[in-house]
Protein backbone atom coordinates (compact mmCIF):
# COMPACT_ATOMS: atom_id res chain seq x y z
CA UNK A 1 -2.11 2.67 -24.03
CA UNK A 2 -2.93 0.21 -26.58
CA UNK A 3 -2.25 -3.32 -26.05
CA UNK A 4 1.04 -3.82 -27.74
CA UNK A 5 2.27 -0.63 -25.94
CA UNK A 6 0.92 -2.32 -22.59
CA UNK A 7 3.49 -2.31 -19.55
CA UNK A 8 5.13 -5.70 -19.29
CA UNK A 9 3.78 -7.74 -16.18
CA UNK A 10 5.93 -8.62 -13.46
CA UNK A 11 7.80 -11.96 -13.61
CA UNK A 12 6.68 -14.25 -10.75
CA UNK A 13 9.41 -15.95 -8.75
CA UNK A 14 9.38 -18.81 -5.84
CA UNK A 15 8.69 -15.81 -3.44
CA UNK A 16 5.84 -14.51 -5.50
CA UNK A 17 3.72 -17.27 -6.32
CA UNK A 18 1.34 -18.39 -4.14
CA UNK A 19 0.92 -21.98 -2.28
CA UNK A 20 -2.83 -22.00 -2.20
CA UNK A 21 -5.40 -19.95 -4.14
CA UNK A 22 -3.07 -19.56 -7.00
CA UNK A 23 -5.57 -18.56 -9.61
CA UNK A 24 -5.85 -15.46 -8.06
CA UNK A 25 -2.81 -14.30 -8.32
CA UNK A 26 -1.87 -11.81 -10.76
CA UNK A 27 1.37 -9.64 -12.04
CA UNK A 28 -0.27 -7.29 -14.07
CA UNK A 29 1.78 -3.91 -13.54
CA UNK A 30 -1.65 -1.64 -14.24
CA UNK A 31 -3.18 -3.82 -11.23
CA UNK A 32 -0.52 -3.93 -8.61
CA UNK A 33 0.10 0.31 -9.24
CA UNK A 34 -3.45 0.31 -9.05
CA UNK A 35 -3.86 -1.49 -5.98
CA UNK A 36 -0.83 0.34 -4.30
CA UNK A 37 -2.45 3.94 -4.99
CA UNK A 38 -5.76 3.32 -3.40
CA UNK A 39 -4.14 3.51 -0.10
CA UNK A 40 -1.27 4.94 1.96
CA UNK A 41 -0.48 2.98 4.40
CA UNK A 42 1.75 -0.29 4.74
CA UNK A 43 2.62 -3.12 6.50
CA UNK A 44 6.63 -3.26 6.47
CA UNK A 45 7.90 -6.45 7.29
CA UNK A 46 11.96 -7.18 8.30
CA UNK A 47 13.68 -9.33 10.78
CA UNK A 48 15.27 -7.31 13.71
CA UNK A 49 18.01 -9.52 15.89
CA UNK A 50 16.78 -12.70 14.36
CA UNK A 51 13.09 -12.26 14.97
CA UNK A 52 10.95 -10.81 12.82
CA UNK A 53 8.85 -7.10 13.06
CA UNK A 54 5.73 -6.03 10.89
CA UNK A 55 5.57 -2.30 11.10
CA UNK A 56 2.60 -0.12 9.83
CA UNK A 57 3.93 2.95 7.78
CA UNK A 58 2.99 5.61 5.13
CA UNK A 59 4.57 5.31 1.46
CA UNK A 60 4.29 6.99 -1.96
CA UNK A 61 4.96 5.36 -5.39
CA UNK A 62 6.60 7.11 -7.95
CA UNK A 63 6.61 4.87 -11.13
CA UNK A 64 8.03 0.96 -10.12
CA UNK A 65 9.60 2.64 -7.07
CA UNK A 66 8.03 3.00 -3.39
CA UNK A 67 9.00 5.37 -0.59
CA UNK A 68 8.46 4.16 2.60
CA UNK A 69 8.60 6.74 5.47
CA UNK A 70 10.01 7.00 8.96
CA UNK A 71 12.16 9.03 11.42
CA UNK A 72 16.42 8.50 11.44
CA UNK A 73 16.27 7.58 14.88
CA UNK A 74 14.23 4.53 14.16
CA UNK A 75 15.90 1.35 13.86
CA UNK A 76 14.74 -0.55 10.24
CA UNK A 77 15.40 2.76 8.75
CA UNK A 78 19.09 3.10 10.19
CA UNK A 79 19.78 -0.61 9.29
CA UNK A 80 18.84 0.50 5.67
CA UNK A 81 20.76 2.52 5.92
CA UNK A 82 23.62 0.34 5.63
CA UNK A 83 24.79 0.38 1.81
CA UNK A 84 25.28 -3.41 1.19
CA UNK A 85 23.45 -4.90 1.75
CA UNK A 86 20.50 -2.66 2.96
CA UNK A 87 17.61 -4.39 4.58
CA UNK A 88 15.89 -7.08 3.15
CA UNK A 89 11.90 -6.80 3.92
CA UNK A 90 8.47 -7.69 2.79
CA UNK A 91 5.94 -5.20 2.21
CA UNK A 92 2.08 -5.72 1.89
CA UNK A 93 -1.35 -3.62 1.20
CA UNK A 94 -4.51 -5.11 1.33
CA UNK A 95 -7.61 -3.41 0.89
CA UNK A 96 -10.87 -5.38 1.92
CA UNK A 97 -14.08 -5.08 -0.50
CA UNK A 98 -16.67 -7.10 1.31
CA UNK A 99 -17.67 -9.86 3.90
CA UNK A 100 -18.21 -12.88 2.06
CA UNK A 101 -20.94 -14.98 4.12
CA UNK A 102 -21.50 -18.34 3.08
CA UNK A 103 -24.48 -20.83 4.60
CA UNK A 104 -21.57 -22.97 6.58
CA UNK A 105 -18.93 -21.33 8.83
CA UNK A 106 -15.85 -23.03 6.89
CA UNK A 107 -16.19 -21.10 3.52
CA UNK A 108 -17.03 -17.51 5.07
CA UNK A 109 -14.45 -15.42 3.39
CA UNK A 110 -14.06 -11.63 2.13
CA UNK A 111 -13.78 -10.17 -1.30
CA UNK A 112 -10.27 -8.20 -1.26
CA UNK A 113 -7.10 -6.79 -3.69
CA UNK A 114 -3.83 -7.24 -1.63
CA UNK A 115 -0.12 -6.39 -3.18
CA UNK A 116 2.89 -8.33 -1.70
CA UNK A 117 6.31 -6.69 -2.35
CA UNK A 118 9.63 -8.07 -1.81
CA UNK A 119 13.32 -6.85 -2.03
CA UNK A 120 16.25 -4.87 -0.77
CA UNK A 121 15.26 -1.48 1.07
CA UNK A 122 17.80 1.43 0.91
CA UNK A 123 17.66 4.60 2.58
CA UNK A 124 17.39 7.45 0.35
CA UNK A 125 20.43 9.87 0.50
CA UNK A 126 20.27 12.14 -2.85
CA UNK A 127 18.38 15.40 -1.62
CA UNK A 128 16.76 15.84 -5.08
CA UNK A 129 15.10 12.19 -4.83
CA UNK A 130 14.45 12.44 -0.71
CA UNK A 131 12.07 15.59 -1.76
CA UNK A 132 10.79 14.21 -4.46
CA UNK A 133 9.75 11.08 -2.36
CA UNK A 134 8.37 13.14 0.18
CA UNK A 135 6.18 14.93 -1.82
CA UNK A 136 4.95 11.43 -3.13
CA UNK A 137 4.40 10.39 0.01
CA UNK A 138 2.37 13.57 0.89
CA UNK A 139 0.16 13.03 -2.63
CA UNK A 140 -0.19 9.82 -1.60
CA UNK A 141 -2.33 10.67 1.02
CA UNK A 142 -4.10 13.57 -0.56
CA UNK A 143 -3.50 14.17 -4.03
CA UNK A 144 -2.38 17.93 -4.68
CA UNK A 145 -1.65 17.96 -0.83
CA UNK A 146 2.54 18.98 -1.37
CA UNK A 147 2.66 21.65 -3.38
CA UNK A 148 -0.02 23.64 -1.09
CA UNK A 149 1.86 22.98 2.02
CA UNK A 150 5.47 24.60 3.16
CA UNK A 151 7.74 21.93 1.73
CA UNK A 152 10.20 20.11 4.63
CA UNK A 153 13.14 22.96 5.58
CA UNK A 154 16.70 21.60 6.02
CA UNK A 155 16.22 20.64 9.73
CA UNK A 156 13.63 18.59 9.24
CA UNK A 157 14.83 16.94 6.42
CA UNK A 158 17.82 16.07 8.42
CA UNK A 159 15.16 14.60 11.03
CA UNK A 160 13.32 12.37 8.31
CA UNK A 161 14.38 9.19 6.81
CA UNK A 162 13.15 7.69 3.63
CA UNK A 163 13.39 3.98 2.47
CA UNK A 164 13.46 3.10 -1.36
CA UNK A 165 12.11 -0.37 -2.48
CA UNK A 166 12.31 -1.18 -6.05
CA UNK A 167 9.02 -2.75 -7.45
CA UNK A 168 10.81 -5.75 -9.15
CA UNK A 169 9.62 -9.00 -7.42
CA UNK A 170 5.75 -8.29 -7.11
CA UNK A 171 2.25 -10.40 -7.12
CA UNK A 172 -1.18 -8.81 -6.74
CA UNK A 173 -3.83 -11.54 -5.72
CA UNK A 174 -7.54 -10.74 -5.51
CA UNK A 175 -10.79 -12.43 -4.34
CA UNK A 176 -14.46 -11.35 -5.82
CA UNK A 177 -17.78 -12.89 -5.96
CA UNK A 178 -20.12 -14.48 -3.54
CA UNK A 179 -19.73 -17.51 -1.02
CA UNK A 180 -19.02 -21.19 -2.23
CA UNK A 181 -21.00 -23.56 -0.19
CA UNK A 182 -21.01 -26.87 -0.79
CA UNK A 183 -23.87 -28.61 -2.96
CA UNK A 184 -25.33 -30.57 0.36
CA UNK A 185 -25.45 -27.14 1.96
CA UNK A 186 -27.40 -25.40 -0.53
CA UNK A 187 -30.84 -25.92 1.01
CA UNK A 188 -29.83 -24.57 4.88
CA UNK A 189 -32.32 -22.02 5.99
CA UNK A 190 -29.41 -19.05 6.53
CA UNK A 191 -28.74 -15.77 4.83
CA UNK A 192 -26.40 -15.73 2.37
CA UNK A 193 -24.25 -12.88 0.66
CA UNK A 194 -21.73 -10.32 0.25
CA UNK A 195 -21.60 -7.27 2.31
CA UNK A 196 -19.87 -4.54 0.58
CA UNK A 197 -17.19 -2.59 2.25
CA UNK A 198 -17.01 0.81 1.66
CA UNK A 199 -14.55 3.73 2.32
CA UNK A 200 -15.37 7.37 2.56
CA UNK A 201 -14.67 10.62 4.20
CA UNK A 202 -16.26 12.71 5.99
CA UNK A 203 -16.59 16.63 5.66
CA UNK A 204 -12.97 18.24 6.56
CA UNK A 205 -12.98 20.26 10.01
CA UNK A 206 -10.95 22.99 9.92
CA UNK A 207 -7.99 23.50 12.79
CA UNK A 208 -9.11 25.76 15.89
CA UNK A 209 -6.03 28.37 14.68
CA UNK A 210 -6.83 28.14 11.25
CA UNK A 211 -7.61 32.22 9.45
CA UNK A 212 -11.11 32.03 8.54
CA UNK A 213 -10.82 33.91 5.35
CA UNK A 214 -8.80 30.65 3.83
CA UNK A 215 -10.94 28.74 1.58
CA UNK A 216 -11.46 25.23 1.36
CA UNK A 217 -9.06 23.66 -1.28
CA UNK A 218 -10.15 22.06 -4.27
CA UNK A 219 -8.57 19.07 -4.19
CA UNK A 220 -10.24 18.47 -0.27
CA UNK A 221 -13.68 19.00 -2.05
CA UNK A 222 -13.24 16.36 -4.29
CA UNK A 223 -12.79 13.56 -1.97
């Protein structure tokens, strides 16, 4: 994609922009998707009889929309379910990079890329778009995952409940770098540094009931 054909950025609102740190806040699209595919789970926050509830889920993205997961029997997703109007929440992914540690306790920190999204969630109800949202949501977690797995039958579809949240009011904010100790500080006798954080996974370990004679897939290999 060549710059002028570059995918406009998102338009930062009172809800959006930060109150400290604000230079690192961004609302480049490419960095927000990116940040929101590197991992599959959520934090989902809503306000539930006047209090409020931060709930860790799975989701999917497919283009500027996410798909956030859950069972009909649980309560955000049934007040979602209401058609106007919906559930208002607050939805954040952070993924942490490394432990920033300065010379003086105050300015420890750690290097990170965190997403914030809010807006109007609505429970999915078009069959065509609930499969195609679970099947996101299964990629999500390990690309090429859906289509070698029995897709959901029609009783449990009926048992699973899928939220839609439009990515239209969305910041990105990210920390890198090393520590920022003050200038009287400089000359203290303690270690100073980043420690990088680093995900990984280990070899897969195949179910007890699994046939023998199926291969590892492909797409497991390459994590």
């Amino acid at each position: 994609m060549t710059p002028s054909q570059a995918a406009p950025p998102y338009r930062a609102t009172d809800r959006t922009v930060p109150t400290r740190a604000r230079e690192r806040a961004s609302y480049d699209r490419e960095l927000v998707h990116s940040i929101l595919d590197e991992t599959s789970v959520c934090h989902l926050g809503f306000v539930r009889d006047g209090a409020p509830v931060v709930l860790p889920t799975l989701y999917g993205r497919v283009g500027d929309v996410l798909y956030v997961h859950g069972s009909t029997g649980s309560r955000p997703l049934r007040m979602a379910g209401q058609a106007d109007p919906g559930l208002a929440v607050c939805l954040t992914v952070t993924h942490v990079d490394g432990l920033v540690l300065a010379r003086s306790a105050f300015h420890h920190s750690i290097n990170y890329r965190s997403v914030v999204v809010h807006g109007t969630a609505r429970q999915v109800t078009d069959p065509e778009e609930k499969r195609t949202a679970l099947d996101a949501l299964v990629d999500h977690v390990v690309p090429g995952r859906a289509s070698d797995s029995r897709p959901a039958n029609a009783k449990e579809l009926a048992a699973t409940a899928v939220l839609r949240l439009d990515l239209e009011e969305v910041s990105a904010k990210v920390r890198t770098g090393g520590p920022g100790d003050d200038a009287e500080d400089l000359a203290l006798p303690y270690w100073t540094g980043v420690v990088p954080v680093v995900r990984g996974y280990g070899a897969p370990v195949a179910a007890d009931d699994m046939d023998p004679s199926v291969p590892l897939p492909a797409y497991l290999s390459a994590l």
